[in-house]
N, C-alpha and C. Protein backbone atom coordinates (compact mmCIF):
# COMPACT_ATOMS: atom_id res chain seq x y z
N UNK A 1 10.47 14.51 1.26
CA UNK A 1 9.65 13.76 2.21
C UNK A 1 9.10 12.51 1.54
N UNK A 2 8.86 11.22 2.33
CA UNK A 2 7.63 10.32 1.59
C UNK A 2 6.89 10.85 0.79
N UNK A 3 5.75 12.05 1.64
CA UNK A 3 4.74 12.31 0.60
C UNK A 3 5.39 12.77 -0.81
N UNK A 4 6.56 13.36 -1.19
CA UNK A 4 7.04 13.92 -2.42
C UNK A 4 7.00 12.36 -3.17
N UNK A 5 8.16 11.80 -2.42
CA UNK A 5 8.58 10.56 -2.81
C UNK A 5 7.15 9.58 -3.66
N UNK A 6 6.15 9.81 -3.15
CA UNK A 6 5.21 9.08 -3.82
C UNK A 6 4.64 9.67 -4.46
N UNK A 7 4.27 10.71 -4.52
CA UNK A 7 3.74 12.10 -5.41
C UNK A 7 4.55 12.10 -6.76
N UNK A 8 5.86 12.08 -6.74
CA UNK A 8 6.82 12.25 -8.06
C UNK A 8 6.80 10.94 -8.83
N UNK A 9 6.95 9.87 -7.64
CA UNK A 9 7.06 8.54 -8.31
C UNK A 9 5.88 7.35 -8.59
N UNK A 10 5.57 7.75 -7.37
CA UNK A 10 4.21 6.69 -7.15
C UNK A 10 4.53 5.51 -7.49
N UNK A 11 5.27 4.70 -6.33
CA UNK A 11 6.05 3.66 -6.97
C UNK A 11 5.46 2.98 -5.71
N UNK A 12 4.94 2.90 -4.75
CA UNK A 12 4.29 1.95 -4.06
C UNK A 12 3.74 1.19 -4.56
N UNK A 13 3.54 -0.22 -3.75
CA UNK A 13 2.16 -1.34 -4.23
C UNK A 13 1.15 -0.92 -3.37
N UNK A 14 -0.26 -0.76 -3.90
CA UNK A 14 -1.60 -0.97 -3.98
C UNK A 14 -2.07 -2.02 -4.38
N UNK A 15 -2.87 -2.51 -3.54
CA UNK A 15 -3.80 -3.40 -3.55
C UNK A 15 -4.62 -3.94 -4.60
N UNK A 16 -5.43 -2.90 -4.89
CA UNK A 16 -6.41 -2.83 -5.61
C UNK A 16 -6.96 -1.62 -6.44
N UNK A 17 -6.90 -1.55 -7.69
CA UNK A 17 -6.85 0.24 -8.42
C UNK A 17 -8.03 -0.08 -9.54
N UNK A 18 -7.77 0.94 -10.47
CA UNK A 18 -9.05 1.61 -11.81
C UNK A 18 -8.27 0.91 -12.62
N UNK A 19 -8.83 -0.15 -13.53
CA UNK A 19 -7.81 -0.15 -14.89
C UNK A 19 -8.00 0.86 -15.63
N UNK A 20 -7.43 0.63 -16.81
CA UNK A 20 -6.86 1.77 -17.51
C UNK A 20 -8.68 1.61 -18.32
N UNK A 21 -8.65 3.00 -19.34
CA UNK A 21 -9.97 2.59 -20.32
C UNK A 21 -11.37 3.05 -19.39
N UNK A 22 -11.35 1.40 -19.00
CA UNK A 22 -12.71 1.63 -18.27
C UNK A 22 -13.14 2.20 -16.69
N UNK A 23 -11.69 1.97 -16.12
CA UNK A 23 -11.76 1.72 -14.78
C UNK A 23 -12.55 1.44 -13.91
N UNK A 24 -12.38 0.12 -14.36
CA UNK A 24 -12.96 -1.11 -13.64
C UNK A 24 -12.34 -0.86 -12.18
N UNK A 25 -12.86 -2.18 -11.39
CA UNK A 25 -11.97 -2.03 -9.77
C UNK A 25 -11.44 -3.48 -10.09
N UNK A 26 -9.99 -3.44 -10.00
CA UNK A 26 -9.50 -4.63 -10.30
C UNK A 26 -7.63 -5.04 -9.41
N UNK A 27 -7.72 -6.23 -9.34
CA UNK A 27 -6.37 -6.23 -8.58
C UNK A 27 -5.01 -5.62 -8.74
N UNK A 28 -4.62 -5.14 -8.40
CA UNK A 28 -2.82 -5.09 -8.45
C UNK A 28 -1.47 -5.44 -8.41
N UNK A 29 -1.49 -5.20 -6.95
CA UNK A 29 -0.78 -6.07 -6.39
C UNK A 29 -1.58 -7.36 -5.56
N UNK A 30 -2.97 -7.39 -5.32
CA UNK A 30 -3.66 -8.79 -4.79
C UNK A 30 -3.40 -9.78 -5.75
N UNK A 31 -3.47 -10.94 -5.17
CA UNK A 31 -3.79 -12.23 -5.94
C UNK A 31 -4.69 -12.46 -6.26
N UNK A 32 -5.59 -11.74 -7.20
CA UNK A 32 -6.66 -11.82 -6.99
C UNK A 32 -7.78 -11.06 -6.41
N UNK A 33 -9.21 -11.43 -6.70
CA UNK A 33 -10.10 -10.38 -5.75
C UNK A 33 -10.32 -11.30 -4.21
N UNK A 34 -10.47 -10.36 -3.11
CA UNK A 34 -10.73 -10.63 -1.91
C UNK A 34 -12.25 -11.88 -1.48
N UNK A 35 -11.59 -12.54 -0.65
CA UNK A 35 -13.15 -13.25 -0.25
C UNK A 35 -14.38 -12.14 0.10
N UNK A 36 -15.26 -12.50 0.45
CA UNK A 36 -16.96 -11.59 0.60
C UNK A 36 -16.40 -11.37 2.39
N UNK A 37 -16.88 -10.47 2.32
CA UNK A 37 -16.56 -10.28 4.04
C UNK A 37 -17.80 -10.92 4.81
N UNK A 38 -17.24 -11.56 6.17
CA UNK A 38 -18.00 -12.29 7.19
C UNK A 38 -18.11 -11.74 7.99
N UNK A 39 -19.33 -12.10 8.96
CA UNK A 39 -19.30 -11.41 10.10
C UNK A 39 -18.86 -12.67 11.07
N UNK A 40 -17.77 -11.88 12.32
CA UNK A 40 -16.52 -12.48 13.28
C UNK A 40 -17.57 -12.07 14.50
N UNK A 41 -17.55 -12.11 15.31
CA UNK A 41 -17.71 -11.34 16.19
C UNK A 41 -18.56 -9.83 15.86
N UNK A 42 -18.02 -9.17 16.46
CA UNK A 42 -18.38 -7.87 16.61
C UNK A 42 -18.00 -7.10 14.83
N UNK A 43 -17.14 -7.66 14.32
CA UNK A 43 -16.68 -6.96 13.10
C UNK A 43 -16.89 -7.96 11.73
N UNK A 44 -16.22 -7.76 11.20
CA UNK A 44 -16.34 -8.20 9.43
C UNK A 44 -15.36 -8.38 8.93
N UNK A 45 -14.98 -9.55 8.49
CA UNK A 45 -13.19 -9.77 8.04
C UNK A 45 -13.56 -9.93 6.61
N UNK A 46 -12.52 -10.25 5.74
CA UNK A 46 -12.00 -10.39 4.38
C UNK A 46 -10.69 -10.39 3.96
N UNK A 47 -10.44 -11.44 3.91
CA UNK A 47 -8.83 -11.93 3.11
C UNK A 47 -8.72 -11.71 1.58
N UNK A 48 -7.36 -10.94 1.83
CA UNK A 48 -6.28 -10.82 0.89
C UNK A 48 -5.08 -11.22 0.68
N UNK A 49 -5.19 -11.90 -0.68
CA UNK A 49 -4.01 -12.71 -1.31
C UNK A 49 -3.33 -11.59 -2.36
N UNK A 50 -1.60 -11.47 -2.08
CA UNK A 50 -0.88 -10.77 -2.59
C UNK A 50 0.12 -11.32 -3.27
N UNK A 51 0.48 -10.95 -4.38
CA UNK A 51 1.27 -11.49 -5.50
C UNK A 51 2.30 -12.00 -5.00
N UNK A 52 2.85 -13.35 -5.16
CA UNK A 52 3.87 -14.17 -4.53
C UNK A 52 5.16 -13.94 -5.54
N UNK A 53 6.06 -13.96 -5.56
CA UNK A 53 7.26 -14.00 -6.57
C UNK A 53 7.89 -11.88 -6.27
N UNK A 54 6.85 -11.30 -6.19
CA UNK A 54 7.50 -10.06 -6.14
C UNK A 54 8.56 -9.48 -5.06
N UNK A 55 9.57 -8.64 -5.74
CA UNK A 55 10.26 -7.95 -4.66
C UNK A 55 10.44 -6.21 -4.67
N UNK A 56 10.87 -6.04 -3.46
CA UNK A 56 11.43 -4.61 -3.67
C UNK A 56 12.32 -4.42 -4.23
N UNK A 57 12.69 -3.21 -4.62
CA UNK A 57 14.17 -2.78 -5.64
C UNK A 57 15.48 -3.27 -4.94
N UNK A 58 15.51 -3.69 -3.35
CA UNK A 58 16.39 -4.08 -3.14
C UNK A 58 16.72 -5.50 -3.03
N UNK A 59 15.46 -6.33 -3.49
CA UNK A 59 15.47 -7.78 -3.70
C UNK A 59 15.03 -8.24 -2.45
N UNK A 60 14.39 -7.64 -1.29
CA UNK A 60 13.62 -8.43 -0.75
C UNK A 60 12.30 -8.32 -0.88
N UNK A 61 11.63 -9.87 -0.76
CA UNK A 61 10.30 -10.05 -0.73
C UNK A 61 8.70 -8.94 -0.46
N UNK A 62 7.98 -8.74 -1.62
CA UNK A 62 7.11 -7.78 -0.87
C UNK A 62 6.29 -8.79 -0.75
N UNK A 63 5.42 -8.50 0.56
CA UNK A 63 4.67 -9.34 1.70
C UNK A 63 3.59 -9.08 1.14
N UNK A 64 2.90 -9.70 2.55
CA UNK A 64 1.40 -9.59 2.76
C UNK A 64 1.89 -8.41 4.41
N UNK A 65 2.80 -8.74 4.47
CA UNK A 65 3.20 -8.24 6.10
C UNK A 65 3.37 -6.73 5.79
N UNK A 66 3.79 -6.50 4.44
CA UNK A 66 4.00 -5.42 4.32
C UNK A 66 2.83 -3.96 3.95
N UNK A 67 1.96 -4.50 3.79
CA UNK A 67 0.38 -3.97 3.95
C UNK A 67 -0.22 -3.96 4.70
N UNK A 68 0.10 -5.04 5.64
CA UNK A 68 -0.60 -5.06 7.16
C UNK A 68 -0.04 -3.91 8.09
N UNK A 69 1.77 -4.09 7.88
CA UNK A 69 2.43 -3.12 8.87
C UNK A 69 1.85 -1.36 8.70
N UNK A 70 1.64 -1.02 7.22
CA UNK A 70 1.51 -0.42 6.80
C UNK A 70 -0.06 0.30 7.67
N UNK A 71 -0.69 -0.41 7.25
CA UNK A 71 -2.25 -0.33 7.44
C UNK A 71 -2.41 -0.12 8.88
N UNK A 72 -1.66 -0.72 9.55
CA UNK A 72 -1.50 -0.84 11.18
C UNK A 72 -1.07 0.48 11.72
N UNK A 73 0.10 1.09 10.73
CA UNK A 73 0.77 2.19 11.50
C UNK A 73 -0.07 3.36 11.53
N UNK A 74 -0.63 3.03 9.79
CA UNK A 74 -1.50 4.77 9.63
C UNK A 74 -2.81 4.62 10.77
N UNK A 75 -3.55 3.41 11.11
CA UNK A 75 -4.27 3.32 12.00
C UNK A 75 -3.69 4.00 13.47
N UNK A 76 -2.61 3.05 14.20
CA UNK A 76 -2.28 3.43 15.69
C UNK A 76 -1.62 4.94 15.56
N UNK A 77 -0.97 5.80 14.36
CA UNK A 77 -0.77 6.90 14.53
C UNK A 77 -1.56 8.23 13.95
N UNK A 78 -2.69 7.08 13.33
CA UNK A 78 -4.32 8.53 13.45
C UNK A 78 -3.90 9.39 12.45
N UNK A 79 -2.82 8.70 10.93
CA UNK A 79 -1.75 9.58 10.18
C UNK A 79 -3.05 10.70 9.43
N UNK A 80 -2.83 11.78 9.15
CA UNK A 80 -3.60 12.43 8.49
C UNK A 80 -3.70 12.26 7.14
N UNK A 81 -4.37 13.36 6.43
CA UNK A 81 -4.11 13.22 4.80
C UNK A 81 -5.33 12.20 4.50
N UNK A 82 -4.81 11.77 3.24
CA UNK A 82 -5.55 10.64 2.45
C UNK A 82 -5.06 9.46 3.24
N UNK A 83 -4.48 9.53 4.15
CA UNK A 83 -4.36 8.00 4.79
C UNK A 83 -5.49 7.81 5.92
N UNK A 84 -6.44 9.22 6.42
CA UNK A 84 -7.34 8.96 7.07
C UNK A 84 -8.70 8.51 6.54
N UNK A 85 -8.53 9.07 5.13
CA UNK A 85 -9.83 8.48 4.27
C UNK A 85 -9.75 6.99 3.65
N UNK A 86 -8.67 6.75 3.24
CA UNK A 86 -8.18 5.68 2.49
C UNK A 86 -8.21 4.34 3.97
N UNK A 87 -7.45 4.53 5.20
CA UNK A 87 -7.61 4.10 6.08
C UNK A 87 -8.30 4.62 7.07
N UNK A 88 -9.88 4.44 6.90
CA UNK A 88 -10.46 5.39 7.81
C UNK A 88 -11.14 4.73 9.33
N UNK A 89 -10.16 4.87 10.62
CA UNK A 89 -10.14 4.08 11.80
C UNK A 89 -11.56 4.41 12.33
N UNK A 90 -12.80 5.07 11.71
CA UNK A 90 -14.14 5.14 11.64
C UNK A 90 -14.15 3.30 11.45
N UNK A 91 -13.77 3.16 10.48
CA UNK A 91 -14.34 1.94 9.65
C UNK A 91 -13.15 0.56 9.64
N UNK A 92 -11.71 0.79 9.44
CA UNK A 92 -11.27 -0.40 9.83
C UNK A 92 -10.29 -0.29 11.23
N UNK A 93 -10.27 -1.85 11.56
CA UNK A 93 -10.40 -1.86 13.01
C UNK A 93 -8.69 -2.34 12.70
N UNK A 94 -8.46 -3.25 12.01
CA UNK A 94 -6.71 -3.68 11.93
C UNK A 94 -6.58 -4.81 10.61
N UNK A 95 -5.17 -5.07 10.38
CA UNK A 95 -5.06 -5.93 9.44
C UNK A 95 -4.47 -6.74 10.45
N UNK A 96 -4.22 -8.35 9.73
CA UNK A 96 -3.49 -9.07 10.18
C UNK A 96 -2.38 -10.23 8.99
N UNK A 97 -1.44 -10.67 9.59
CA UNK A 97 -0.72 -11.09 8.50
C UNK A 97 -1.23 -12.64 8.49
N UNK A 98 -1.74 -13.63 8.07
CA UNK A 98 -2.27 -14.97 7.81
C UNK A 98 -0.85 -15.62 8.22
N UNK A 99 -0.26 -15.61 6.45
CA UNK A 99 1.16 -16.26 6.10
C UNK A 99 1.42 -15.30 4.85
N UNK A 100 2.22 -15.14 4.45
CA UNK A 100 3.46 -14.79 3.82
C UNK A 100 2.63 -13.98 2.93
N UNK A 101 1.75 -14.59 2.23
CA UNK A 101 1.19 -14.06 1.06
C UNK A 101 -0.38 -13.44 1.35
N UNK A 102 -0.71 -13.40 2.35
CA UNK A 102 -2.41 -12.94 2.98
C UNK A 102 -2.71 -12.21 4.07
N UNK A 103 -3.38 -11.86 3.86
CA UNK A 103 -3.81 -10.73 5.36
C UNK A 103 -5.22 -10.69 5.43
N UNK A 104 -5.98 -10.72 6.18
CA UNK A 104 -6.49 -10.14 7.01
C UNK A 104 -7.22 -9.09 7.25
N UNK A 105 -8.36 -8.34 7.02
CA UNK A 105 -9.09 -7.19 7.61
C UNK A 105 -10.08 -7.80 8.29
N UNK A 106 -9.73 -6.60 9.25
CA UNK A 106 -10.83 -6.33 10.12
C UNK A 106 -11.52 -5.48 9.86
N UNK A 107 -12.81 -5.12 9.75
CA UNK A 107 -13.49 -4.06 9.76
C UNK A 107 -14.41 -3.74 10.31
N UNK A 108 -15.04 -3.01 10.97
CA UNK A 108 -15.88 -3.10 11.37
C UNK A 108 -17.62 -2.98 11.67
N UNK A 109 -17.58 -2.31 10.67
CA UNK A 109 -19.17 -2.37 9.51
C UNK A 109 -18.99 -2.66 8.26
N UNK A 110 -19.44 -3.89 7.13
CA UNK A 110 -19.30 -4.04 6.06
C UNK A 110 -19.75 -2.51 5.56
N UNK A 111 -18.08 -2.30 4.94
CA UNK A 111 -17.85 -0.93 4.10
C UNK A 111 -18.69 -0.82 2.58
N UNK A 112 -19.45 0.34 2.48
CA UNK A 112 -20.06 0.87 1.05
C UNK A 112 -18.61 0.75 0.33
N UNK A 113 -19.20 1.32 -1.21
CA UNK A 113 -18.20 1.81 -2.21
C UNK A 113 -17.02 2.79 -1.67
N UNK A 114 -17.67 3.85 -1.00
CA UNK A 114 -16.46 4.97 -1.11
C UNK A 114 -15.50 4.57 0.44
N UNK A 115 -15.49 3.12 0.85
CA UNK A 115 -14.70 2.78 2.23
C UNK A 115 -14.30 1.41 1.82
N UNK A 116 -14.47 1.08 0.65
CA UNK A 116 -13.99 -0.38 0.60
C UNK A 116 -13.24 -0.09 -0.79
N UNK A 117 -13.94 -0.13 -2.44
CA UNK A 117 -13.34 -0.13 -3.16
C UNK A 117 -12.37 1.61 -3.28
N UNK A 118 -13.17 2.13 -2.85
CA UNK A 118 -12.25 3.46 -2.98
C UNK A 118 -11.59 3.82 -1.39
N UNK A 119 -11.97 2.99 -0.69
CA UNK A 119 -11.08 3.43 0.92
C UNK A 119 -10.13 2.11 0.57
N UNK A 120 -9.91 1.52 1.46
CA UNK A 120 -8.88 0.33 2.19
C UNK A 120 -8.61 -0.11 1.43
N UNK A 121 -9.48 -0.46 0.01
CA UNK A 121 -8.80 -1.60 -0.49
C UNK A 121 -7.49 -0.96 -1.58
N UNK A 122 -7.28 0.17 -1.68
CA UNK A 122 -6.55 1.44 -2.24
C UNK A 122 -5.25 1.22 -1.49
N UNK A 123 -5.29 0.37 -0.27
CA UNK A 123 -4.56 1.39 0.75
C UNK A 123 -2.69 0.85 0.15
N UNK A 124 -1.63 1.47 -0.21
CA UNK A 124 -0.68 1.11 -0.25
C UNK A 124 -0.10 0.66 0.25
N UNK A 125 0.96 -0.21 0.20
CA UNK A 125 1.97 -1.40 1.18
C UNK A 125 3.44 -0.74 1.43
N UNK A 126 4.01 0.27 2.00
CA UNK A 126 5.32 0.37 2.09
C UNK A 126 6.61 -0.97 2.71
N UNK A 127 7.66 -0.27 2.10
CA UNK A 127 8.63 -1.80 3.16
C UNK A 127 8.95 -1.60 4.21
N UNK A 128 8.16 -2.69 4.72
CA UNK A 128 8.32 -2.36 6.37
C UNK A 128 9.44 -2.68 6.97
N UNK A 129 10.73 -3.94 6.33
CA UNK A 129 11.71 -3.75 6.83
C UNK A 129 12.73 -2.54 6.59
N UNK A 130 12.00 -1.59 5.91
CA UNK A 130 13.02 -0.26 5.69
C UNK A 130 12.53 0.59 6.85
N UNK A 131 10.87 0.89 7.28
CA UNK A 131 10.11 1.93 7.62
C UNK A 131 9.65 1.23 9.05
N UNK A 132 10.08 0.20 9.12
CA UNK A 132 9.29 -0.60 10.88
C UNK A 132 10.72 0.22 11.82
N UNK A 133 11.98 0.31 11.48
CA UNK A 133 12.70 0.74 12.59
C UNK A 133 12.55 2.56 12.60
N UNK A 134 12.27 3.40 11.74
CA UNK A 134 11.87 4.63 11.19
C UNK A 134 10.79 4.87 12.08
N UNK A 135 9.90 4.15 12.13
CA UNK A 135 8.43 4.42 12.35
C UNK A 135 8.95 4.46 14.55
N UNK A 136 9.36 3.22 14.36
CA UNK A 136 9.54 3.01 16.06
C UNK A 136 10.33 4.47 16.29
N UNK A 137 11.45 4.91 15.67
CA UNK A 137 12.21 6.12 15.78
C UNK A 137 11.53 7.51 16.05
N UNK A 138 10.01 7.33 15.76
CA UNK A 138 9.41 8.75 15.48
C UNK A 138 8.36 8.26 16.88
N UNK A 139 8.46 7.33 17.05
CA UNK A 139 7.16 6.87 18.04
C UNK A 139 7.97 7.14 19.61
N UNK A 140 9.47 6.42 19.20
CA UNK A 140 9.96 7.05 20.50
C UNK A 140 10.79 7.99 20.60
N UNK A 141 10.51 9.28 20.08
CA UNK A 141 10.75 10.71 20.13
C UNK A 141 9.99 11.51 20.99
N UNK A 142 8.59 11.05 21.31
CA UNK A 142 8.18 11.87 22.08
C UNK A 142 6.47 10.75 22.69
N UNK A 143 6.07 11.72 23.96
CA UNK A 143 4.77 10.42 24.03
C UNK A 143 3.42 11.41 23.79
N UNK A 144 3.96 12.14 22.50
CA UNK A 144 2.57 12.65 22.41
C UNK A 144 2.24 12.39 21.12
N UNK A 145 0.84 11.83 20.54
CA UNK A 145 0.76 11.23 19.34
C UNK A 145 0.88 12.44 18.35
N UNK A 146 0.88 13.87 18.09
CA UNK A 146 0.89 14.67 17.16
C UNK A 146 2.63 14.85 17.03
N UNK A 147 3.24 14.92 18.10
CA UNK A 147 4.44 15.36 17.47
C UNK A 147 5.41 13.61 17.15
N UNK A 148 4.82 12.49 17.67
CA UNK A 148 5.24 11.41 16.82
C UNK A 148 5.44 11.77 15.09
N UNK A 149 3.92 11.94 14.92
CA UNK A 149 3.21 12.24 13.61
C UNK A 149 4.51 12.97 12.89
N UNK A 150 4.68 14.03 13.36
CA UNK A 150 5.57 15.48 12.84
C UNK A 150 6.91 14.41 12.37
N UNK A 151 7.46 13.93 13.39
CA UNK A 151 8.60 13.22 13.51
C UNK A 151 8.67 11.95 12.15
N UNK A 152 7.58 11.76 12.37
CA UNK A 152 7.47 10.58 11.27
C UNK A 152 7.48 11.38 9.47
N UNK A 153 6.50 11.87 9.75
CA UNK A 153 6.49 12.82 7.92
C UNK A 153 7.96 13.98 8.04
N UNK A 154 8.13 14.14 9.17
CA UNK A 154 9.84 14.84 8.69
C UNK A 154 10.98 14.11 8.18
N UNK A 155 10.60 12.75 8.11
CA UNK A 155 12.02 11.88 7.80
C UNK A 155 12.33 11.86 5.96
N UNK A 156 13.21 12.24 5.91
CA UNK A 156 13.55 11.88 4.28
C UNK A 156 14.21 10.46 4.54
N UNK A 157 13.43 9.52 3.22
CA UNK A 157 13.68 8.44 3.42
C UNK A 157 14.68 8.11 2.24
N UNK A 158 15.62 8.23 2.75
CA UNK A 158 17.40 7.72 1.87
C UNK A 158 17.41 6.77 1.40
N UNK A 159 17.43 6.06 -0.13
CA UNK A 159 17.73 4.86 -0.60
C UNK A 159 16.41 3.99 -0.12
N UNK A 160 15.44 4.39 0.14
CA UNK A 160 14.19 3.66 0.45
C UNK A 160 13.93 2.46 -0.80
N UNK A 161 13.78 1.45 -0.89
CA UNK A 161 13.51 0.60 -1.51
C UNK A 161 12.13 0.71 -2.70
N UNK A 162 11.71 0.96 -3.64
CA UNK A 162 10.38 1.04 -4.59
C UNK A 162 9.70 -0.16 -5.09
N UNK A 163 8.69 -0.25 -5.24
CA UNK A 163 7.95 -1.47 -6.30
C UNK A 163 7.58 -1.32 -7.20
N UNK A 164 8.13 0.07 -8.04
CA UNK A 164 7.35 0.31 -9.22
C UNK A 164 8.81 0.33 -10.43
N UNK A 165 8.55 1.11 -11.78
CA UNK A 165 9.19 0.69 -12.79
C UNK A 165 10.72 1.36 -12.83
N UNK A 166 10.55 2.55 -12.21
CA UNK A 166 11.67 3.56 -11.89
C UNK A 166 12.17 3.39 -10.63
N UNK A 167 13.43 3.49 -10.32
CA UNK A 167 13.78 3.55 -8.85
C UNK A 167 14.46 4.79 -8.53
N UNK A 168 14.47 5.80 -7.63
CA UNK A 168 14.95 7.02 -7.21
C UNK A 168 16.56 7.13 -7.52
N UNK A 169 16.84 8.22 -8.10
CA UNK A 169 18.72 8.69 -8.20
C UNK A 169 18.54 9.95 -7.17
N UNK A 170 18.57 10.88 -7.69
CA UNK A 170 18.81 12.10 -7.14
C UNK A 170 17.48 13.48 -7.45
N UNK A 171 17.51 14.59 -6.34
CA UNK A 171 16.46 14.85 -6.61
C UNK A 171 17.25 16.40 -6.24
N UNK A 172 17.38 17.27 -7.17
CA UNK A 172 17.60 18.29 -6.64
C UNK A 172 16.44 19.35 -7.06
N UNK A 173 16.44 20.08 -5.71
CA UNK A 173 14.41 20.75 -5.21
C UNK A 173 14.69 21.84 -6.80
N UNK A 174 13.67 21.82 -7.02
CA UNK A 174 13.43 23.49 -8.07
C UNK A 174 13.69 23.12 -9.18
N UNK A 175 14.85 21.95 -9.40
CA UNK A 175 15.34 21.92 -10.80
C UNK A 175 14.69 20.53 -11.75
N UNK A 176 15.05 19.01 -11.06
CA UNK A 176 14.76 18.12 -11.59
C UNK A 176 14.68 17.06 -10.71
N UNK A 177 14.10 15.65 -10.98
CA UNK A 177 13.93 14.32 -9.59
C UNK A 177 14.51 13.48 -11.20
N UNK A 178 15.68 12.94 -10.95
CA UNK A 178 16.14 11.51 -11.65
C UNK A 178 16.17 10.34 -11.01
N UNK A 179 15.56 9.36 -12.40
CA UNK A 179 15.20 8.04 -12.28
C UNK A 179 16.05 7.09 -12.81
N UNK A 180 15.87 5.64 -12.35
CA UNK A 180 16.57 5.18 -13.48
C UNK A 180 15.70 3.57 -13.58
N UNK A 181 15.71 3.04 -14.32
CA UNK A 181 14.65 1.80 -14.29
C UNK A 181 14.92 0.59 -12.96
N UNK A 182 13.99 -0.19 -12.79
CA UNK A 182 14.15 -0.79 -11.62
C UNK A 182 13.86 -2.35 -12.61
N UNK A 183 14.98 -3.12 -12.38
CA UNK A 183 15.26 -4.14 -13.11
C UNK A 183 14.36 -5.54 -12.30
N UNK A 184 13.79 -5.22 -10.73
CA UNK A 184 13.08 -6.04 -10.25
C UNK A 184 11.54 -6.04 -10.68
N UNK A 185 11.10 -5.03 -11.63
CA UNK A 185 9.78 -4.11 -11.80
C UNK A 185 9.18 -5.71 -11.85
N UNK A 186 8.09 -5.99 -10.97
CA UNK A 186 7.08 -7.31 -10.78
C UNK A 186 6.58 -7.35 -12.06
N UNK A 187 6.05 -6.06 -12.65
CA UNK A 187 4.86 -6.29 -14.13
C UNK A 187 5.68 -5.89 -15.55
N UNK A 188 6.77 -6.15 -15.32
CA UNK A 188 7.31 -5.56 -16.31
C UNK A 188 7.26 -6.46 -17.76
N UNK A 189 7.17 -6.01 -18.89
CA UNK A 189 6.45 -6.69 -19.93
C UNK A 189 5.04 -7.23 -19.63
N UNK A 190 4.37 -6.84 -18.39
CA UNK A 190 3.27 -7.45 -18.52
C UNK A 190 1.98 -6.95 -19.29
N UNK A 191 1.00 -7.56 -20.04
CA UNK A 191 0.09 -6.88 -21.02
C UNK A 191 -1.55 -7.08 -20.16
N UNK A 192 -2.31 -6.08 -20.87
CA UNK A 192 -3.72 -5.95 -20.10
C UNK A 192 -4.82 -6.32 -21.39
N UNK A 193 -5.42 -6.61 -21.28
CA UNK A 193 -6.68 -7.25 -21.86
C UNK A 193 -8.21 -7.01 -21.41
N UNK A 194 -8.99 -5.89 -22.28
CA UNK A 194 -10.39 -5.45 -21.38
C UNK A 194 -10.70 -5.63 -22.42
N UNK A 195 -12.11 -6.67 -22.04
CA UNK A 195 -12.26 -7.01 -23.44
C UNK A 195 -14.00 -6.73 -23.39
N UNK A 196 -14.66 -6.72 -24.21
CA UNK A 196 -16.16 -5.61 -24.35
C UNK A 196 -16.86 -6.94 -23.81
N UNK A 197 -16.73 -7.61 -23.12
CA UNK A 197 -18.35 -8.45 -22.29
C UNK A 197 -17.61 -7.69 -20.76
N UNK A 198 -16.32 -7.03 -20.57
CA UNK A 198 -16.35 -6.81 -19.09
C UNK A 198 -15.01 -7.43 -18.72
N UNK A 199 -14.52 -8.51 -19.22
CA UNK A 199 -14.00 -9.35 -18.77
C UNK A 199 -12.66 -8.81 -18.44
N UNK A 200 -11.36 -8.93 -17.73
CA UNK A 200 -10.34 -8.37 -17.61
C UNK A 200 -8.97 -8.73 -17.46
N UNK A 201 -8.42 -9.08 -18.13
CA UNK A 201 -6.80 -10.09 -18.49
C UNK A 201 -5.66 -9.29 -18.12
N UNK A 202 -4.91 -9.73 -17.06
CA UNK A 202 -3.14 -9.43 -16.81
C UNK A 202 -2.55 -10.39 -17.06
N UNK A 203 -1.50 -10.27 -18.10
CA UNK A 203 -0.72 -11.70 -17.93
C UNK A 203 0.42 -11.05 -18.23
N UNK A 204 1.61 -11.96 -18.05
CA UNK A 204 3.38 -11.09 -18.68
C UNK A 204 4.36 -12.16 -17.53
């Protein structure tokens, strides 16, 4: 299933994570840390800038679109798990895509600690040109939102595309899951720098 798939590999992009050492709250895959959230209307936005130059294992572009789609789906399909805490539709209302490299939250009460740095801003980016026709597939299976749900976490996702250092071979249950390196890896050779006033360096 996905959930294995990220459980064994954990090869998604995230946003925003713990560095190593201290665990700090620091970017990932953002460009950066997010603007201060405003109040819109009725809600509270804050833009995010996402690393430009990166791709998936299959060489296309990872987005800003691709965190939004993401963020959007676990919202309109109420997904359970850690995607209800991490995306918790209590608290955000939707993403949106800017341009290429930014998005968008909506939220709708400026979020504490455990809904901003440890909810949403956590939230992972799958590829949505692998998982946008998948997702529609499970949505129009049936018109009731729980067995969408079912439909959607039953899919084994074949040759799914990764953003992390390993990319999936073969996985046979009980015995072993083989990897093999992913030659697109965005951070690869990249080095970290925490240095004792606080301060915090990625470069590579």
């Amino acid at each position: 299933s996905a959930y294995n798939f990220y459980a064994l590999l954990n090869r998604y992009p995230v946003l925003f994570g713990l560095s190593d050492q201290r665990f700090d709250w620091v970017p990932s895959w953002a460009d950066g840390f997010p603007t201060d959230f405003v109040q819109e209307g009725d809600v509270w936005t804050a833009t995010v800038k996402v690393q430009s130059g990166a791709t998936w294992s299959d060489g296309v572009a990872i987005t800003a679109d691709d965190f939004a789609f993401t963020i959007n789906t676990a919202l309109e399909l109420e997904l359970p798990g850690n995607w209800a805490s991490i995306v918790d539709p209590n608290v955000v209302d939707h993403a949106e895509v800017i341009e290429a490299t930014t998005m968008k939250l909506y939220i709708k009460s400026v979020p504490g600690l455990s809904r901003w740095q440890y909810g949403v801003s956590g939230a992972i980016g799958v590829a949505k040109h692998f998982w946008e026709p998948l997702v529609q597939q499970a949505k129009d299976s049936s018109d009731v939102l729980t067995e969408q749900v079912a439909a959607l976490l039953a899919i084994v996702p074949e040759n799914e595309p990764t953003a992390g250092e390993m990319v999936f071979v073969k996985w046979e249950a009980g015995a072993f899951v083989e990897v093999e390196a992913n030659d697109r890896y965005f951070f690869k050779d990249s080095e970290v720098t925490e240095y004792a006033n606080g301060a915090y360096l990625e470069e590579g």
